[in-house]
N, C-alpha and C. Protein backbone atom coordinates (compact mmCIF):
# COMPACT_ATOMS: atom_id res chain seq x y z
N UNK A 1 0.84 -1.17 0.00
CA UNK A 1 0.00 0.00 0.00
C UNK A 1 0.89 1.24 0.00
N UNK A 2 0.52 2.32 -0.82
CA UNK A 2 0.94 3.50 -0.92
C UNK A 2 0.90 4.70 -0.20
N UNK A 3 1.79 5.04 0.89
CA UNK A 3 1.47 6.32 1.73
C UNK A 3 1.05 7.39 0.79
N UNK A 4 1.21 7.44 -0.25
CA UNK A 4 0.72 8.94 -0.94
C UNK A 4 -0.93 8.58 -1.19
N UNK A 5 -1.64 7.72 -0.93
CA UNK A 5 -3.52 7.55 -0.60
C UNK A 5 -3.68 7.80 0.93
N UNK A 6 -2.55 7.93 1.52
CA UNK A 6 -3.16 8.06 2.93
C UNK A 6 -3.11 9.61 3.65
N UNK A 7 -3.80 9.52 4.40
CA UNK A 7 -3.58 11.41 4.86
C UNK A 7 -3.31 11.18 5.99
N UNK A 8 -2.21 12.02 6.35
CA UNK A 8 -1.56 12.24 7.67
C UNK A 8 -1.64 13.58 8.22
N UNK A 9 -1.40 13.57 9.76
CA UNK A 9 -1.46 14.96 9.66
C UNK A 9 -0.03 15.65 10.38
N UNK A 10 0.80 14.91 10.70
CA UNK A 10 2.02 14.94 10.26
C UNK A 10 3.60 14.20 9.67
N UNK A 11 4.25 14.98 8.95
CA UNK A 11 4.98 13.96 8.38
C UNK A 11 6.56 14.26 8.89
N UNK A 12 7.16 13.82 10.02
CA UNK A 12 8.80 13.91 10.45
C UNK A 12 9.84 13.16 10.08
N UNK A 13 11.02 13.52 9.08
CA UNK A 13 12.01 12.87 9.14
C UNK A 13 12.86 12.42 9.97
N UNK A 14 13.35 11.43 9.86
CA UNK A 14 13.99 10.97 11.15
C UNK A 14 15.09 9.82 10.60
N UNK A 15 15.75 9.08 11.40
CA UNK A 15 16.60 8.26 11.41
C UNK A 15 15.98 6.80 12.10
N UNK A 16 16.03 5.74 11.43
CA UNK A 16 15.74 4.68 12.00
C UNK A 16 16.73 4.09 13.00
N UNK A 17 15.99 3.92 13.89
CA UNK A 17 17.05 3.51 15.51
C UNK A 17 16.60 2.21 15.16
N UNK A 18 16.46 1.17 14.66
CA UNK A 18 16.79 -0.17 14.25
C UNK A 18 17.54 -1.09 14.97
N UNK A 19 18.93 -0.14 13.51
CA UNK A 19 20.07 -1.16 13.41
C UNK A 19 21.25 0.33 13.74
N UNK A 20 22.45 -0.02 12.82
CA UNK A 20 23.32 0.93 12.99
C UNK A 20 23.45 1.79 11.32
N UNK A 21 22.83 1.34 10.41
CA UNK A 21 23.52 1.58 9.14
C UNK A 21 22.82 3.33 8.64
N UNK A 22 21.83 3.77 9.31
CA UNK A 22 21.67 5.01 9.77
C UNK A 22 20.57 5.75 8.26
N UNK A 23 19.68 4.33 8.29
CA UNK A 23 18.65 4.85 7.09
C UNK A 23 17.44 6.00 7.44
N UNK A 24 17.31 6.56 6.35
CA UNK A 24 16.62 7.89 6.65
C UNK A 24 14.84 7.40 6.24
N UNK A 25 14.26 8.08 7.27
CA UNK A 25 12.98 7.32 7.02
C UNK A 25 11.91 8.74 7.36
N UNK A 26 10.83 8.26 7.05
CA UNK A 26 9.41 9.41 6.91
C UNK A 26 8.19 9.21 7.76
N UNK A 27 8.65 9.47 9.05
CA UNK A 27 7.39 8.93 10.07
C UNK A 27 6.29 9.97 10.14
N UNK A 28 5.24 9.25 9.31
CA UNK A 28 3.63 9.48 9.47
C UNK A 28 3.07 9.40 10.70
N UNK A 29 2.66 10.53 11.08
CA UNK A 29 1.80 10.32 12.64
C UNK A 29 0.06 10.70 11.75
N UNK A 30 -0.52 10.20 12.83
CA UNK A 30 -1.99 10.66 13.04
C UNK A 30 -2.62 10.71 13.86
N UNK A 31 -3.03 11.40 14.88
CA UNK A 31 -3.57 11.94 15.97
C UNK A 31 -2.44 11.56 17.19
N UNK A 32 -1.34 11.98 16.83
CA UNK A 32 -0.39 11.58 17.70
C UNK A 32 0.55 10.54 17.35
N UNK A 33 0.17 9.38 16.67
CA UNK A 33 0.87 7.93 17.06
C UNK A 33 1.38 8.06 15.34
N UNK A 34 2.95 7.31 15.64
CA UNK A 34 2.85 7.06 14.18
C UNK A 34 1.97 5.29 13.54
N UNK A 35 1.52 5.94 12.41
CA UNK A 35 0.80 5.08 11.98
C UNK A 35 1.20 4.35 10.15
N UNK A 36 2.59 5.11 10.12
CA UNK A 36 3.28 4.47 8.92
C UNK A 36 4.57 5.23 9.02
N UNK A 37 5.27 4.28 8.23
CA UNK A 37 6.98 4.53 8.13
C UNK A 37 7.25 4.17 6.56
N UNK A 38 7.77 5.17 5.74
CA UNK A 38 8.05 5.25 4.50
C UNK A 38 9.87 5.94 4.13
N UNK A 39 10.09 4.81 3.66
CA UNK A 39 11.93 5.49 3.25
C UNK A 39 12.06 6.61 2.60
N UNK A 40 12.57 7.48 2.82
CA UNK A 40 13.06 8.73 2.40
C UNK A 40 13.66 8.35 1.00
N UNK A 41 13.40 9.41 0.22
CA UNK A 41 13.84 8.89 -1.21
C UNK A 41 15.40 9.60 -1.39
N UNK A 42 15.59 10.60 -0.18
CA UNK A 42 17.38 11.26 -0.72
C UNK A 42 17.62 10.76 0.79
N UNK A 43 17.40 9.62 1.47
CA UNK A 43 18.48 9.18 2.47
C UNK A 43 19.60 8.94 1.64
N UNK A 44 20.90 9.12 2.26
CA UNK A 44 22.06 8.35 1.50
C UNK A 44 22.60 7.37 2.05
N UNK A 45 21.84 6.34 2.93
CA UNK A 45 22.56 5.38 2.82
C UNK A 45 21.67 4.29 3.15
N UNK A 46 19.91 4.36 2.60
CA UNK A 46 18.91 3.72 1.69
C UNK A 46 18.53 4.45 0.72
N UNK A 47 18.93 5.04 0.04
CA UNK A 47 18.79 5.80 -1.14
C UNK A 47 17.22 5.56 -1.48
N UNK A 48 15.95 5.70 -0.63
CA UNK A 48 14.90 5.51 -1.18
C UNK A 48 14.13 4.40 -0.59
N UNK A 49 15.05 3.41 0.02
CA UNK A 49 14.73 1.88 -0.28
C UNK A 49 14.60 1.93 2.02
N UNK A 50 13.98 0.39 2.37
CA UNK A 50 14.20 0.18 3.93
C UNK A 50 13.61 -0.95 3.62
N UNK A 51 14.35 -1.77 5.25
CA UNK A 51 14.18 -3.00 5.00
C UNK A 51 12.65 -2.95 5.92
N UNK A 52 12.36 -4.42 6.36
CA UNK A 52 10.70 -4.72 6.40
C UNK A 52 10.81 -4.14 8.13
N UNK A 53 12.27 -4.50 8.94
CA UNK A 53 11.98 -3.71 9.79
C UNK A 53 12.17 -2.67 10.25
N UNK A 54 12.81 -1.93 9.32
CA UNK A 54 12.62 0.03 9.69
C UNK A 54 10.92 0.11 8.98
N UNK A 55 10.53 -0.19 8.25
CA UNK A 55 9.28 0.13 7.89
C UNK A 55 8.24 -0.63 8.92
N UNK A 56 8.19 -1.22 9.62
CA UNK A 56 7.31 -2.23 10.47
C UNK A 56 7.51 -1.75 11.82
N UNK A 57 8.46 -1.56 12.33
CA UNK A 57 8.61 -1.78 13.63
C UNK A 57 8.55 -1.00 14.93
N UNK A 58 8.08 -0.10 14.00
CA UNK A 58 7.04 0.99 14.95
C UNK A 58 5.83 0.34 15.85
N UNK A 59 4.99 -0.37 15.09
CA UNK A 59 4.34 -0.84 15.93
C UNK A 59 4.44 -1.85 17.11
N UNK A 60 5.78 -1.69 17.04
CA UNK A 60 5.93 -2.41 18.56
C UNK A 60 5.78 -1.98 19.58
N UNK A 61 5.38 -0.17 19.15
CA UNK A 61 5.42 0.68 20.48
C UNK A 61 4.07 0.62 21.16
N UNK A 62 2.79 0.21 19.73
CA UNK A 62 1.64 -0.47 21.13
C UNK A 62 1.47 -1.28 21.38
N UNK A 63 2.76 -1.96 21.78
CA UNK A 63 2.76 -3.88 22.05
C UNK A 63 2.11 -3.16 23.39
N UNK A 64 0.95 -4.62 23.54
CA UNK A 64 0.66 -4.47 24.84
C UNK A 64 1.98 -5.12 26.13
N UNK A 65 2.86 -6.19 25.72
CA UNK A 65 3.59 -6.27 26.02
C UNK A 65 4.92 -5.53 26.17
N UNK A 66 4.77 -4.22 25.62
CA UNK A 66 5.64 -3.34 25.60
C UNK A 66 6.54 -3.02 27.83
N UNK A 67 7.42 -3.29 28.02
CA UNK A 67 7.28 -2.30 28.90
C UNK A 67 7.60 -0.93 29.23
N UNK A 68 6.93 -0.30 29.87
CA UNK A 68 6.86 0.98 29.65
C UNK A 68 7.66 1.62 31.23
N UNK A 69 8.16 1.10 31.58
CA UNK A 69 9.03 1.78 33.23
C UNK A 69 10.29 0.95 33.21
N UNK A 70 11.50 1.12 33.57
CA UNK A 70 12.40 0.64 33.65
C UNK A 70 12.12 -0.79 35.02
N UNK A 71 12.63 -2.02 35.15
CA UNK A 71 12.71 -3.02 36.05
C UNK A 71 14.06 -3.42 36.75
N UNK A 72 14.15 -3.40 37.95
CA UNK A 72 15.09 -3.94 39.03
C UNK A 72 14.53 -5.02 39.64
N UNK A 73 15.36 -5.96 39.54
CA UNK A 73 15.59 -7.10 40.54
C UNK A 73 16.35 -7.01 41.93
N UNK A 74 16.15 -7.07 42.94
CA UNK A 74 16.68 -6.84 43.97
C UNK A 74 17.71 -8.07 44.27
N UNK A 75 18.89 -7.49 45.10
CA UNK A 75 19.74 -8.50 45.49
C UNK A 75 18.97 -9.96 46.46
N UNK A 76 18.72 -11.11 45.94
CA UNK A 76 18.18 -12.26 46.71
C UNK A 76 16.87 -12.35 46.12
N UNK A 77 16.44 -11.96 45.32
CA UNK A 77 14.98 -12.00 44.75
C UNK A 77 14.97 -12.85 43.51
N UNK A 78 13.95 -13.68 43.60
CA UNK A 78 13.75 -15.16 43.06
C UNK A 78 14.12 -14.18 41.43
N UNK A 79 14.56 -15.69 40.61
CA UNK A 79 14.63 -15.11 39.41
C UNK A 79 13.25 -14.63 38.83
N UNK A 80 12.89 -14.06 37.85
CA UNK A 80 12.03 -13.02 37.25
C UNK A 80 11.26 -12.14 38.06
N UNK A 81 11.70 -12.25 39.27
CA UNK A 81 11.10 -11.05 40.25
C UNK A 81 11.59 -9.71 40.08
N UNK A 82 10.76 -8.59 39.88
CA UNK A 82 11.40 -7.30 39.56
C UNK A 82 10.36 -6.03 40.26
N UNK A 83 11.15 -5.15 40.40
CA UNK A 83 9.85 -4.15 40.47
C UNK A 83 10.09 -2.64 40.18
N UNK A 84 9.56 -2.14 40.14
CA UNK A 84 9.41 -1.03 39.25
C UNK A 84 10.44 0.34 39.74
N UNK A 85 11.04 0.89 38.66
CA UNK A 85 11.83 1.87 39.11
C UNK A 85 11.96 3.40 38.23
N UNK A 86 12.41 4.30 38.69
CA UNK A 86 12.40 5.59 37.48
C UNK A 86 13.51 5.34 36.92
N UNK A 87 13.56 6.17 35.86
CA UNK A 87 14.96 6.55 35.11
C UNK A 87 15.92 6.27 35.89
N UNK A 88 15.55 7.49 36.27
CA UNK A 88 17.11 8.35 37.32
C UNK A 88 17.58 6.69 38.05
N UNK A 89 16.74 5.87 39.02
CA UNK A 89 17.02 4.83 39.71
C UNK A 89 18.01 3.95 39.03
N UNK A 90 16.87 3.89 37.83
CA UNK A 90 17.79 2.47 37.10
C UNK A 90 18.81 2.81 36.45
N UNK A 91 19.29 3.90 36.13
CA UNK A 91 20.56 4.59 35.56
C UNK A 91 21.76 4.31 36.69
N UNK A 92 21.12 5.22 37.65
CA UNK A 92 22.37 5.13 39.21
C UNK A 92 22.84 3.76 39.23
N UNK A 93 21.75 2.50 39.31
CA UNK A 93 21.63 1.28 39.19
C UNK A 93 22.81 0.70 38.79
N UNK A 94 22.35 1.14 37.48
CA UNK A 94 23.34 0.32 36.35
C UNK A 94 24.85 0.83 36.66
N UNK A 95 24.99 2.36 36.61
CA UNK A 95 26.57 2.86 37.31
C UNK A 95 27.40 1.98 38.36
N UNK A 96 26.39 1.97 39.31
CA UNK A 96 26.65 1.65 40.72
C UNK A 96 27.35 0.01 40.58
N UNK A 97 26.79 -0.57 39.86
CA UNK A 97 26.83 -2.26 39.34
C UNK A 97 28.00 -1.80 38.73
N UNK A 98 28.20 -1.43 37.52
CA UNK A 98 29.40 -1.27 37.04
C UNK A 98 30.70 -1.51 37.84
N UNK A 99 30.46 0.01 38.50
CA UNK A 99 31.74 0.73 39.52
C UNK A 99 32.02 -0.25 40.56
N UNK A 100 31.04 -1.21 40.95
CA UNK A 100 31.15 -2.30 41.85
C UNK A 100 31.85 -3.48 40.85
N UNK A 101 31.57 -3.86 40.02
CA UNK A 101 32.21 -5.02 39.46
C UNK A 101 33.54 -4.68 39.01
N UNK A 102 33.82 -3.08 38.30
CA UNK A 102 35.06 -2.90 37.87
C UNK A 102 35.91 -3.04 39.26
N UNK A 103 35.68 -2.23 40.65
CA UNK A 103 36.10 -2.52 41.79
C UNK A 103 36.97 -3.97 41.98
N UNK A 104 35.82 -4.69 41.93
CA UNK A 104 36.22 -5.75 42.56
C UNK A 104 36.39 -7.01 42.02
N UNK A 105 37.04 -6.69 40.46
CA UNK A 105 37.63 -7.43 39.20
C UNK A 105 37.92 -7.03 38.12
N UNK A 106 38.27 -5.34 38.40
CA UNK A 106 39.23 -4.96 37.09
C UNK A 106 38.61 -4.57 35.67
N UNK A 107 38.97 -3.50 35.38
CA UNK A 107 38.26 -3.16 33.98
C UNK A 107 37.75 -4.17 32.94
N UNK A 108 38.69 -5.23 32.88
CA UNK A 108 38.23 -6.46 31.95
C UNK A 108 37.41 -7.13 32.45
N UNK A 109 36.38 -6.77 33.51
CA UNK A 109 35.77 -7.52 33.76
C UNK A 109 34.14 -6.88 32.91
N UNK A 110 34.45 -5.76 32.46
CA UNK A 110 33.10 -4.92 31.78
C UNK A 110 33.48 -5.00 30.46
N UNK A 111 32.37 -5.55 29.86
CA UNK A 111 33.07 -5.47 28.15
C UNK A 111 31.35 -5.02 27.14
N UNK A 112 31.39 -4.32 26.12
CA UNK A 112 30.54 -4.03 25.51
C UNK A 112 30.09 -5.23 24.19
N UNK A 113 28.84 -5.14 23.75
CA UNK A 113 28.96 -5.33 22.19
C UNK A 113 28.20 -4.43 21.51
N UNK A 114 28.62 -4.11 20.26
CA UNK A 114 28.29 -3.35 19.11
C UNK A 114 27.87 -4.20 17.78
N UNK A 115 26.98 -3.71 17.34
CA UNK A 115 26.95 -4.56 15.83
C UNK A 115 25.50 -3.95 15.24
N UNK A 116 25.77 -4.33 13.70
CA UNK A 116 24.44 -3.84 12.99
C UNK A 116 23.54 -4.25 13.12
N UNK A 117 23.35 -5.48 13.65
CA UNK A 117 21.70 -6.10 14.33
C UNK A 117 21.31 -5.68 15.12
N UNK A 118 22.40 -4.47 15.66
CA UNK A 118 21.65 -4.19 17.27
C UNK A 118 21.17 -2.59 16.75
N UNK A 119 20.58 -2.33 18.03
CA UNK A 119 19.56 -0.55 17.54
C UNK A 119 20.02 0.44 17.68
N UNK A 120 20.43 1.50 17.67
CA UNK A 120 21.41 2.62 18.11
C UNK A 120 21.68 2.31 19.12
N UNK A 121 20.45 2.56 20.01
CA UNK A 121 20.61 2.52 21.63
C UNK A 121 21.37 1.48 22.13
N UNK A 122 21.04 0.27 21.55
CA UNK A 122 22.22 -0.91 22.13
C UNK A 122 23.31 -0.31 22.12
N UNK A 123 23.61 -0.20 20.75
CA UNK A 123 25.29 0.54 20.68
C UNK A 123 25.80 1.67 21.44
């Protein structure tokens, strides 16, 4: 189906947070939500073109399974037990874990991965 039959009532360029390869895309909103994703025809590096999931995968944002608050597990809490935390928490969180493991086993003990399957944000 053709976004140029559909009416939007706004249209923002943007960058697909995907993968890493940094395709330029045309997010259709309508009454707020986007409701289609169409490749930019002068991205330069989809020259026009996106794969099924920069065009699709928007709608994962009304997965009902989506979650929508960051989750902590507490130290001694059965596995998949979690409960709910802000930003700010789970940020400190994650630092705090870090600065504790580099502590008490050395920079090589923190290691990253990067790659084009993963979404900006991974990277």
């Amino acid at each position: 189906m053709s976004t140029k039959s559909l009416a939007f009532d706004a249209t923002t360029t943007t960058t697909c947070g995907y993968c890493g390869v940094g395709c330029r895309l045309e997010a259709h909103t309508s009454g707020g939500a986007v409701v289609a994703i169409s490749p930019a025809a002068d991205g330069p590096a989809n020259h026009g073109h996106a794969c099924v999931k920069g065009r699709f995968a928007h709608q994962f944002t009304r997965s009902r399974e989506r979650l929508t608050t960051p989750l902590i597990r507490e130290p001694g809490a059965a596995a998949g037990t979690f409960r709910e935390a802000t930003w700010e928490e789970a940020v400190a969180h994650v630092s705090t874990e870090l600065l504790r493991i580099k502590g008490a086993h050395g920079p090589d003990a923190i290691a990253g991965l990067a790659s084009s399957r993963a979404t900006n944000e991974d990277c």
